[in-house]
N, C-alpha and C. Protein backbone atom coordinates (compact mmCIF):
# COMPACT_ATOMS: atom_id res chain seq x y z
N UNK A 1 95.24 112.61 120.22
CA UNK A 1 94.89 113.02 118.87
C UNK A 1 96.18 113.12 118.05
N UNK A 2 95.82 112.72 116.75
CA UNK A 2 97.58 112.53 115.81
C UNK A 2 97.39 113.83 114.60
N UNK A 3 98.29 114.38 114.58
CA UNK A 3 98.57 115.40 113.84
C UNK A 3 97.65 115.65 112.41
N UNK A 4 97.37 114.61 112.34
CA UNK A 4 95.94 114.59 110.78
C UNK A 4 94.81 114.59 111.26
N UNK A 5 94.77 114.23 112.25
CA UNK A 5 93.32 114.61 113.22
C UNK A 5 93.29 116.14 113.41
N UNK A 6 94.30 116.57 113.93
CA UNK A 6 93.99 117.82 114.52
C UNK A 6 93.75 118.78 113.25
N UNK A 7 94.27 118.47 111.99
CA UNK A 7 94.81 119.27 110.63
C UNK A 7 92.70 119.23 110.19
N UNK A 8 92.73 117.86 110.10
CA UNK A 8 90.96 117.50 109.58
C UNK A 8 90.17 118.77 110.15
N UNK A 9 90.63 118.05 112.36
CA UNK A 9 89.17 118.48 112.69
C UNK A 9 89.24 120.39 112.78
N UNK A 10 90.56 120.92 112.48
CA UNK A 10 90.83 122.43 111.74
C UNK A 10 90.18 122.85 110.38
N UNK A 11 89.95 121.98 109.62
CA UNK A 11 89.22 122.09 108.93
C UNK A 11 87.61 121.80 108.80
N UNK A 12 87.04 120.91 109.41
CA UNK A 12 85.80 120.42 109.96
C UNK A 12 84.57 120.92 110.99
N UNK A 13 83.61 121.74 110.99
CA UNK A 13 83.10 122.03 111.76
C UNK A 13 82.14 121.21 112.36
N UNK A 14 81.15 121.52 113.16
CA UNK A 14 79.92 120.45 113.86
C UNK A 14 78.67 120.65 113.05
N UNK A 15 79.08 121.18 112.05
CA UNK A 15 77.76 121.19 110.95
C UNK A 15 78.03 120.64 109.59
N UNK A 16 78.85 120.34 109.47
CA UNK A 16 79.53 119.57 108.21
C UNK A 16 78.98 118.15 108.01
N UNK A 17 78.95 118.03 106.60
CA UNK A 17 79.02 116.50 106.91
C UNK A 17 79.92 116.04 105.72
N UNK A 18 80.40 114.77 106.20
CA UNK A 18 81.68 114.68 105.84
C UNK A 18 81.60 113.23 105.08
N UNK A 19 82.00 113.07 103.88
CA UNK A 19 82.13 111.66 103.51
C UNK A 19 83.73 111.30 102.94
N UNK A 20 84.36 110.22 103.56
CA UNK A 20 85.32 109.76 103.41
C UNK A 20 86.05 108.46 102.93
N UNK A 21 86.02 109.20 101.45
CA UNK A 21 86.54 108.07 100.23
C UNK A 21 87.60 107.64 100.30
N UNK A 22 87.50 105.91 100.14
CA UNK A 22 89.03 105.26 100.75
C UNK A 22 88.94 105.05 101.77
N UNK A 23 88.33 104.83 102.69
CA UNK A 23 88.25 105.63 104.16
C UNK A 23 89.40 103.81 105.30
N UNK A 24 89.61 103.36 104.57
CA UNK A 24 90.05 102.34 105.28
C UNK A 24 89.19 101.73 106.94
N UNK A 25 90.37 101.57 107.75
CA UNK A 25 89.43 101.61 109.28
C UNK A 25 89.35 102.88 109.62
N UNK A 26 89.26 104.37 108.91
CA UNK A 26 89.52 105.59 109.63
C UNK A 26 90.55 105.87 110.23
N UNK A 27 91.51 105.00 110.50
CA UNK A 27 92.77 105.28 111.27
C UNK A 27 93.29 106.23 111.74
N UNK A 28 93.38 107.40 110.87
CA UNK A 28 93.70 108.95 111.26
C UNK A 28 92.25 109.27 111.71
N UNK A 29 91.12 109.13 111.57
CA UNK A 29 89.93 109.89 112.21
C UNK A 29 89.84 108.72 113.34
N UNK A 30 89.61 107.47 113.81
CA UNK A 30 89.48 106.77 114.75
C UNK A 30 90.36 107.60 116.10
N UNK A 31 91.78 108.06 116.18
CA UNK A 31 92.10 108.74 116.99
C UNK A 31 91.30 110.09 117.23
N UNK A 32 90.52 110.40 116.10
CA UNK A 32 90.45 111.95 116.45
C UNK A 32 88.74 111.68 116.58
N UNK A 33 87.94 110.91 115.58
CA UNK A 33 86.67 110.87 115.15
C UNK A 33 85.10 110.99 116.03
N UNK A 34 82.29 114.25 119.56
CA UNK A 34 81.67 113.15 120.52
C UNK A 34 80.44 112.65 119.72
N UNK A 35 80.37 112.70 118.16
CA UNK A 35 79.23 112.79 117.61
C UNK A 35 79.17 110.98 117.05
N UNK A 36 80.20 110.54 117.03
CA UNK A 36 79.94 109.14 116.39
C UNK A 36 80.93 108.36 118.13
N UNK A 37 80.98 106.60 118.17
CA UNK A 37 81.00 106.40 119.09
C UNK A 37 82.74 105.63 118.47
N UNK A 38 83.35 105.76 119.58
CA UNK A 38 84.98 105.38 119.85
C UNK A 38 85.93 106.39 118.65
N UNK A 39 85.00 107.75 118.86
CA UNK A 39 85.52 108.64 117.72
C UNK A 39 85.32 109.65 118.39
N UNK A 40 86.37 111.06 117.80
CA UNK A 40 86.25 112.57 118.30
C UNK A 40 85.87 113.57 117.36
N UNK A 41 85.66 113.06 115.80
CA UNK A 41 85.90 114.35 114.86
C UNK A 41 84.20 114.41 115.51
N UNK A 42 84.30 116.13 115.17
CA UNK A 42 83.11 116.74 115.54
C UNK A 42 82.70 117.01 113.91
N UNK A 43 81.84 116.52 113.50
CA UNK A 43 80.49 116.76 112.45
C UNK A 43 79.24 115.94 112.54
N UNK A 44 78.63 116.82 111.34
CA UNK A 44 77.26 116.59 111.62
C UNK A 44 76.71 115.21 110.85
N UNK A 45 77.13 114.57 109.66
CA UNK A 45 77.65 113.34 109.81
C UNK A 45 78.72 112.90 109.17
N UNK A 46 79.14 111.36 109.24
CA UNK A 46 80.22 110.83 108.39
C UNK A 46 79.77 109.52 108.08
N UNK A 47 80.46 109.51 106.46
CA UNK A 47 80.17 108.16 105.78
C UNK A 47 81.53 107.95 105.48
N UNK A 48 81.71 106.26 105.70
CA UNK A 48 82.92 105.98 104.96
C UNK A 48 82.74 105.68 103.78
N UNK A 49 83.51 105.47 102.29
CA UNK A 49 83.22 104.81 101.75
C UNK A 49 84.81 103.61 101.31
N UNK A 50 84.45 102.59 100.97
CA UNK A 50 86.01 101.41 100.65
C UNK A 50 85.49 100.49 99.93
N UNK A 51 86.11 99.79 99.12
CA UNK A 51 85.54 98.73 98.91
C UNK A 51 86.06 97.29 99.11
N UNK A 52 86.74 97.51 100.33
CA UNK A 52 87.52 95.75 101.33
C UNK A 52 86.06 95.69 102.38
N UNK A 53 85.44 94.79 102.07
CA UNK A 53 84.01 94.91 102.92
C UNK A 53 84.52 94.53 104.47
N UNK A 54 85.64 94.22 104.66
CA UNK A 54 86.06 93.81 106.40
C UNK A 54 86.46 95.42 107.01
N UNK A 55 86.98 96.00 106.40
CA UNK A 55 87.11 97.42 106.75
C UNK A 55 85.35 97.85 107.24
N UNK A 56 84.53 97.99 106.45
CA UNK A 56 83.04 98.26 106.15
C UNK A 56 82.46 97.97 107.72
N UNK A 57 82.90 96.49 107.63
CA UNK A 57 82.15 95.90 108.65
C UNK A 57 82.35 96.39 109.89
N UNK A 58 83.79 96.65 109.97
CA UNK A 58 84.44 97.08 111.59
C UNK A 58 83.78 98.60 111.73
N UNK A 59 83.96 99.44 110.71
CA UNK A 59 83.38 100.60 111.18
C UNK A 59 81.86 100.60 111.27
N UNK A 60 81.18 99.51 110.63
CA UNK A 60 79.91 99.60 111.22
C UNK A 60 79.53 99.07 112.35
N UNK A 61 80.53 98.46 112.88
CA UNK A 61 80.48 97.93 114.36
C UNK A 61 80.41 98.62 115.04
N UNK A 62 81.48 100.36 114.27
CA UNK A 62 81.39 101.38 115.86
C UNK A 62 80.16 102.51 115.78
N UNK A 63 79.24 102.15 114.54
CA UNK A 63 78.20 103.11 114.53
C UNK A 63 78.40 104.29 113.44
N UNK A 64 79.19 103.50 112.57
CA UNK A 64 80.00 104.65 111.49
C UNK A 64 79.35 104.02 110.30
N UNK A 65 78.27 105.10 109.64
CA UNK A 65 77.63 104.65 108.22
C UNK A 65 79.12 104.62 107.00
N UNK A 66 78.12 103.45 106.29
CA UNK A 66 78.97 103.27 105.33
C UNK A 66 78.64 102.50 104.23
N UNK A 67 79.83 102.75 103.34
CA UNK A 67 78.76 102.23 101.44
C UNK A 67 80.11 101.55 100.88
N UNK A 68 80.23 100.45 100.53
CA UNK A 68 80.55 99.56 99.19
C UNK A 68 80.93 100.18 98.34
N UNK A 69 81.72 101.06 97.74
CA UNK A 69 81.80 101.35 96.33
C UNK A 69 83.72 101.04 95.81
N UNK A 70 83.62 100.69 94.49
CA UNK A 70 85.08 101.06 93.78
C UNK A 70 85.22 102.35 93.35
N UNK A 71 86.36 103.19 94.14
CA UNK A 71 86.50 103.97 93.61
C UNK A 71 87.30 104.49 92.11
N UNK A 72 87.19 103.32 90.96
CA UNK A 72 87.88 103.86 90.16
C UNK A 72 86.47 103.90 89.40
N UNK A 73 85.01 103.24 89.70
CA UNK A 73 84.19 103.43 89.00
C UNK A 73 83.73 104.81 89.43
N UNK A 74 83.97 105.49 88.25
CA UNK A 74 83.39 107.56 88.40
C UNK A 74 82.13 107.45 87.35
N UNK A 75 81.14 108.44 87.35
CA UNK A 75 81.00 109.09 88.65
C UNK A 75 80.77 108.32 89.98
N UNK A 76 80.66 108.59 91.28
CA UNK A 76 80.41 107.73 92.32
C UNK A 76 78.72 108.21 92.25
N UNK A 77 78.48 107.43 93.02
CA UNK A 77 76.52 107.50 93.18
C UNK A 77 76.00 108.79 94.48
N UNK A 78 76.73 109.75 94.08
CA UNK A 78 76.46 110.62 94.88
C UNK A 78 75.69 112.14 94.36
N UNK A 79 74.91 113.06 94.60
CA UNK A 79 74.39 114.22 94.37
C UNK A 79 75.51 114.97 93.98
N UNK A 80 75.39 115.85 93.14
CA UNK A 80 76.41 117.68 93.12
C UNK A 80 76.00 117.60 94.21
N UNK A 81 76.96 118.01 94.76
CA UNK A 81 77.17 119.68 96.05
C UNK A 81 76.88 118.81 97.58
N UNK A 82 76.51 116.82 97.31
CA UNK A 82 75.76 116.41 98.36
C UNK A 82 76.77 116.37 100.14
N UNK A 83 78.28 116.73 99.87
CA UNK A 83 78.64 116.38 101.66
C UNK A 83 79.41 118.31 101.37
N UNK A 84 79.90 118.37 102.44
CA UNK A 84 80.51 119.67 102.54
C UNK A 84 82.01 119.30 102.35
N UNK A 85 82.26 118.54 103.14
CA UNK A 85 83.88 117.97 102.84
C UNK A 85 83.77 116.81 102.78
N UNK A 86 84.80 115.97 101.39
CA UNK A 86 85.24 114.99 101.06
C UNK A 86 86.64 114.98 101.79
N UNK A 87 87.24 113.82 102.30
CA UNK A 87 88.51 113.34 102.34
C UNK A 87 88.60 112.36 101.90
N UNK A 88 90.05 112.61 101.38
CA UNK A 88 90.93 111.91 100.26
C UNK A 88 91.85 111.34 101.31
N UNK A 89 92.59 110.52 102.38
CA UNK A 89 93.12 110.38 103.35
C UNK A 89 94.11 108.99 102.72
N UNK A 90 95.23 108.98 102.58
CA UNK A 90 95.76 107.70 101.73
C UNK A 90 95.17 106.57 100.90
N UNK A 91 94.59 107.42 100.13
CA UNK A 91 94.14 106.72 99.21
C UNK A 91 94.37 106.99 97.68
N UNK A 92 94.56 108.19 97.17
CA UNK A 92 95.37 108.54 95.95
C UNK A 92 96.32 107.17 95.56
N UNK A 93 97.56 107.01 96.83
CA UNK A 93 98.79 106.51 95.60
C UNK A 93 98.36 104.99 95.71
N UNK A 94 97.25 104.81 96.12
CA UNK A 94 96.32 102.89 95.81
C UNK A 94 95.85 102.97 94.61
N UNK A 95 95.65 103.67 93.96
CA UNK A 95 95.13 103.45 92.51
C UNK A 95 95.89 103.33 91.11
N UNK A 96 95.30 102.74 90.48
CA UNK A 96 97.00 102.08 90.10
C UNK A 96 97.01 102.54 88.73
N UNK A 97 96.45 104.00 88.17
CA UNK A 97 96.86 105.17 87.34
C UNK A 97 96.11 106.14 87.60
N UNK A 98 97.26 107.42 86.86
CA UNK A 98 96.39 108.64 86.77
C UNK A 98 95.23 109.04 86.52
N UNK A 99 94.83 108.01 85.76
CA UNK A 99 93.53 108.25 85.05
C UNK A 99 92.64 108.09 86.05
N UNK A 100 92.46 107.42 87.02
CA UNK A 100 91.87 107.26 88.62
C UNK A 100 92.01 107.88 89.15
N UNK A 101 93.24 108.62 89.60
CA UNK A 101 93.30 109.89 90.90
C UNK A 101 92.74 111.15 90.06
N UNK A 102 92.94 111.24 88.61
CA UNK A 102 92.14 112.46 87.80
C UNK A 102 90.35 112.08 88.05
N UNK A 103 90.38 110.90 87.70
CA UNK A 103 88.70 111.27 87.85
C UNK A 103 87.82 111.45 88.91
N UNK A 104 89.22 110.59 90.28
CA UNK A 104 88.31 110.58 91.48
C UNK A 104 88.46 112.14 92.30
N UNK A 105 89.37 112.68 91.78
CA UNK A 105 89.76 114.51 91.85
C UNK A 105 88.85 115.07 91.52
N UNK A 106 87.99 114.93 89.80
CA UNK A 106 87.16 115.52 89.24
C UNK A 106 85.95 115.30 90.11
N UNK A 107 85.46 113.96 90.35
CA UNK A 107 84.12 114.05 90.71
C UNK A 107 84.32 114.31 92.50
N UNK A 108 85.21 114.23 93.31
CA UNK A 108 85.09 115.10 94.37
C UNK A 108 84.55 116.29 94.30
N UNK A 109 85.15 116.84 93.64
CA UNK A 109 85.33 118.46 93.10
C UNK A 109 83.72 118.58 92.75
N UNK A 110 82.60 117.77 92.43
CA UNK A 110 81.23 116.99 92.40
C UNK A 110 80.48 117.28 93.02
N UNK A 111 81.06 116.45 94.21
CA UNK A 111 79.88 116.05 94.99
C UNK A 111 80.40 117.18 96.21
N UNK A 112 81.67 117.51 96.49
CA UNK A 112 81.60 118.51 97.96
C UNK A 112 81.29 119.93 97.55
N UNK A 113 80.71 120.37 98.62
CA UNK A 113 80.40 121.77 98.55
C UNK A 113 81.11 122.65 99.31
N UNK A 114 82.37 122.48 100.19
CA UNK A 114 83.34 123.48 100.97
C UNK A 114 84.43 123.11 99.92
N UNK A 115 84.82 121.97 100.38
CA UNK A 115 86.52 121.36 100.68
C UNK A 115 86.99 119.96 100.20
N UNK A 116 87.85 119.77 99.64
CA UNK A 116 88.24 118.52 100.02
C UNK A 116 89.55 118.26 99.99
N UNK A 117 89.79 116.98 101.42
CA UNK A 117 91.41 117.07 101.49
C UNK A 117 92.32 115.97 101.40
N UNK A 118 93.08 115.98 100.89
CA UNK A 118 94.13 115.22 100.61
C UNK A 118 95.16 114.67 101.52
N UNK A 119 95.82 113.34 101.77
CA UNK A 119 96.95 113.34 102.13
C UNK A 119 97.30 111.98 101.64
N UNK A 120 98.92 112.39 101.32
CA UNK A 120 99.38 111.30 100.52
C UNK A 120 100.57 111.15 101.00
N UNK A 121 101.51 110.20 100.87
CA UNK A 121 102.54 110.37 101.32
C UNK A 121 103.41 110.64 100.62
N UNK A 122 104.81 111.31 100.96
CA UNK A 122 105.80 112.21 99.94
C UNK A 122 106.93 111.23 99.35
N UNK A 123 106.85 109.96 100.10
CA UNK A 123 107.88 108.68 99.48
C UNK A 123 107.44 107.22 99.80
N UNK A 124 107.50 106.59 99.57
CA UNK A 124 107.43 105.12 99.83
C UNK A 124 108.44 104.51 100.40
N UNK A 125 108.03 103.54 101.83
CA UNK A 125 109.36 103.02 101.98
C UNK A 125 110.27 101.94 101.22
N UNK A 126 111.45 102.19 101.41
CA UNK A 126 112.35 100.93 100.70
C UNK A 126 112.27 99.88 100.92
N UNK A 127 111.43 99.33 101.41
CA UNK A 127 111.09 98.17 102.27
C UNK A 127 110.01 97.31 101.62
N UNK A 128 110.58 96.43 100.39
CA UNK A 128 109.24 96.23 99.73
C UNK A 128 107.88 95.36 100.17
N UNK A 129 108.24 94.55 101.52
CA UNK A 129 107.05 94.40 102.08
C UNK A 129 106.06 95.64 102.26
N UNK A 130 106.60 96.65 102.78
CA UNK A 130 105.98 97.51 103.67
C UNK A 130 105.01 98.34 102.32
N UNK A 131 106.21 98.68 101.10
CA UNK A 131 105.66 98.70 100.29
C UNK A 131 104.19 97.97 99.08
N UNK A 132 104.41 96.40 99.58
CA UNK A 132 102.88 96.19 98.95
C UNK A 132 102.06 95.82 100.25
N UNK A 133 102.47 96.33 101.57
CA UNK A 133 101.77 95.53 102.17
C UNK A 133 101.90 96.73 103.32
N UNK A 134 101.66 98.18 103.63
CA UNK A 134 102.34 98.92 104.70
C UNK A 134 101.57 99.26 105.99
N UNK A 135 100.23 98.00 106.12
CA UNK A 135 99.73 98.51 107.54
C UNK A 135 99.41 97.15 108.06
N UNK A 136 99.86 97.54 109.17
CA UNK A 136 100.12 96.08 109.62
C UNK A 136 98.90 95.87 111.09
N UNK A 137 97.99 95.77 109.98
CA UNK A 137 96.58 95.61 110.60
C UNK A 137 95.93 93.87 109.83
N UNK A 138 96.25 93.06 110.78
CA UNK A 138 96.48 91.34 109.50
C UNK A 138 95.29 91.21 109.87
N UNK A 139 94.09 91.53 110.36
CA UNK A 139 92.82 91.01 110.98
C UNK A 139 92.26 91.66 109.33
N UNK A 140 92.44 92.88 108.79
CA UNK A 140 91.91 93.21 107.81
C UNK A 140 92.72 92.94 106.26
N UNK A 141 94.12 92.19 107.04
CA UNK A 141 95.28 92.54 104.99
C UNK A 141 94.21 91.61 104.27
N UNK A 142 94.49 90.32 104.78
CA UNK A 142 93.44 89.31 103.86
C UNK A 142 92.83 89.47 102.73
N UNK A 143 93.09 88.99 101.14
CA UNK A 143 92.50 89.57 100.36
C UNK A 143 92.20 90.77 99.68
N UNK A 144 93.31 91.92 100.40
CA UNK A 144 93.01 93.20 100.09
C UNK A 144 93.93 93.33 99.32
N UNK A 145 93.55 93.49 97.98
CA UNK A 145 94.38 93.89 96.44
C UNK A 145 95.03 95.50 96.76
N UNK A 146 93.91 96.23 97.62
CA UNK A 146 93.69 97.52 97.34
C UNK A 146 94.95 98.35 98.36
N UNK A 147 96.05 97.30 98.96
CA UNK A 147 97.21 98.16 99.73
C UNK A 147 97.79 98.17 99.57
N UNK A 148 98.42 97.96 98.44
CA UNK A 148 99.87 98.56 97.22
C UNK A 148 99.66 99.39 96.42
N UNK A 149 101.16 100.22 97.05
CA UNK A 149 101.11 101.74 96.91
C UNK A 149 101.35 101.96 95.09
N UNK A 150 100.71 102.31 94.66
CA UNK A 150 101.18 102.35 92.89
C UNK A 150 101.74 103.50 92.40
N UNK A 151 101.40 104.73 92.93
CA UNK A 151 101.29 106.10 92.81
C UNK A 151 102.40 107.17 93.57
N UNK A 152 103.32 107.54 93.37
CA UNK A 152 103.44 109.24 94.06
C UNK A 152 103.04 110.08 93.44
N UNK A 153 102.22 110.60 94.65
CA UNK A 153 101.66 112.13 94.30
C UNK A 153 101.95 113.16 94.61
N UNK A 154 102.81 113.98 93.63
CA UNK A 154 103.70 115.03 93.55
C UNK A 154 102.71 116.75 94.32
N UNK A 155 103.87 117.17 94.95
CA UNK A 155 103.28 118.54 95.34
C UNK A 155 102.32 118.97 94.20
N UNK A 156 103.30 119.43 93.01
CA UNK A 156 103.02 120.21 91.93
C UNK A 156 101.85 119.63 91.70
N UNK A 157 101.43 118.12 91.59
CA UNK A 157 100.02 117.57 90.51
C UNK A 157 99.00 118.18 91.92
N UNK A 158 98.80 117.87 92.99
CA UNK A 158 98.08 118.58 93.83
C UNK A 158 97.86 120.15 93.74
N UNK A 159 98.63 120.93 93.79
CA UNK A 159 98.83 122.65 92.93
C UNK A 159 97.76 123.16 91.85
N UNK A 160 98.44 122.10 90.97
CA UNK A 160 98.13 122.18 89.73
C UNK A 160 96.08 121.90 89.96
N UNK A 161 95.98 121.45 90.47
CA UNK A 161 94.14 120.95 90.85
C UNK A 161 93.69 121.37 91.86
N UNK A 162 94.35 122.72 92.04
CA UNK A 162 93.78 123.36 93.05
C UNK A 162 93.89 123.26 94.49
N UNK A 163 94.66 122.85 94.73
CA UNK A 163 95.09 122.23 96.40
C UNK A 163 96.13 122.93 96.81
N UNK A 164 95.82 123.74 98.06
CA UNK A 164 97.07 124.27 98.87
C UNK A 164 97.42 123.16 99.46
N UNK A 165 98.76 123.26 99.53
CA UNK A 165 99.82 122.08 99.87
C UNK A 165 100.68 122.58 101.23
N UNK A 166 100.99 121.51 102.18
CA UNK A 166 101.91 121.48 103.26
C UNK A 166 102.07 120.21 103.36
N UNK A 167 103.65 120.60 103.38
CA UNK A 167 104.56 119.34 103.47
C UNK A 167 104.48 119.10 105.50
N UNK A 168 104.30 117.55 105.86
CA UNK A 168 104.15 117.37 106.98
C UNK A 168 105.00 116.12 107.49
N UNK A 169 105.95 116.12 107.70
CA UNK A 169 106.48 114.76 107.46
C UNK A 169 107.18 113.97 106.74
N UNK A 170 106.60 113.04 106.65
CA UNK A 170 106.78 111.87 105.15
C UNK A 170 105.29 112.17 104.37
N UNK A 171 104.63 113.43 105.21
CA UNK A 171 103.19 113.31 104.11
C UNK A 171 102.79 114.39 103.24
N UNK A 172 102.15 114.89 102.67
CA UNK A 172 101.69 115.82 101.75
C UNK A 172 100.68 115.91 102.38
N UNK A 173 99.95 117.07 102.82
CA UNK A 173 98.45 117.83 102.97
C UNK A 173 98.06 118.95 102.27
N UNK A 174 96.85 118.40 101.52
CA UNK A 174 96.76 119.35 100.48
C UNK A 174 94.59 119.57 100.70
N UNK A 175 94.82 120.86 100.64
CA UNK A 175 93.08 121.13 101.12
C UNK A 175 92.79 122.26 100.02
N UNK A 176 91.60 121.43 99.11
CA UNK A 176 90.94 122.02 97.94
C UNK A 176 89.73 123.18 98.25
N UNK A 177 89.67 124.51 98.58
CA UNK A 177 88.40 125.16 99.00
C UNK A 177 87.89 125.18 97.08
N UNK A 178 86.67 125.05 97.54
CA UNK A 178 85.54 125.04 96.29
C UNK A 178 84.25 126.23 96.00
């Protein structure tokens, strides 16, 4: 289990259900993610949501629901109050203005009814491949507009919207109670 696993499933109970915007291949929940299959997080369910449909596909391979959407189109097609926790899991500094991480902040703040959590990273590397291009997963880069980093997201703008913050790394974790 990797250190954002353990941080999640600290926050996550077996009655939760959890939807996870941006959600890539799960990467940080795939290590952690006995309720779904080649996964450890314990809740009651999880949706991904992305919109690179090869991501989509792989997690529906492992039995992990999931939905199509852009997240810069707000509101998303979801109920008030409808998951308990949203995660926000590197996906903030992909959007390529404020005006996106504000609205997709606002309508989290929406649809969850506990929590929702954040992690972003605190720098970008100097490395400008790594920079438009930083996971080196090539079965899924193909076509994906959506993995250049555009954004740092500052302690303070997390603060400022309600998010207790811990610095972890090279990452920011920031968890919104509602």
């Amino acid at each position: 289990m990797n250190w954002v696993g353990d941080l999640i499933q600290e926050i996550i109970d077996e009655t939760d259900t959890v939807l996870d915007l941006g959600c890539g291949i799960m990467q940080c929940l795939l290590d952690i993610v006995p309720s779904y299959p080649k996964t450890r997080l314990k809740c009651k369910k999880l949706v991904g949501v992305d919109i690179h449909q090869p991501y989509l596909d792989y997690l529906n391979s492992l039995g992990i629901e999931t939905l199509r959407l852009d997240l810069r189109n707000i509101p998303l097609p979801f109920e008030d109050n409808s998951f308990d926790i949203i995660l926000l899991t590197d996906v903030l500094e992909h959007l390529p203005s404020f005006i996106y991480v504000n609205g997709l902040i606002e309508d989290s703040k929406r649809i969850a009814r506990k929590k929702i959590v954040v992690l972003t990273p605190r720098k970008f590397d100097d490395n400008v491949k790594a920079i438009s291009n930083p996971y080196p997963y090539e079965q899924f880069e193909e076509d994906n507009e959506f993995l250049r980093h555009h954004l740092l997201i500052k302690r303070k703008y997390l603060r400022k919207n309600g998010f207790k913050v811990i610095r972890k790394g090279k990452h920011l974790f920031g968890v919104a109670s509602l």
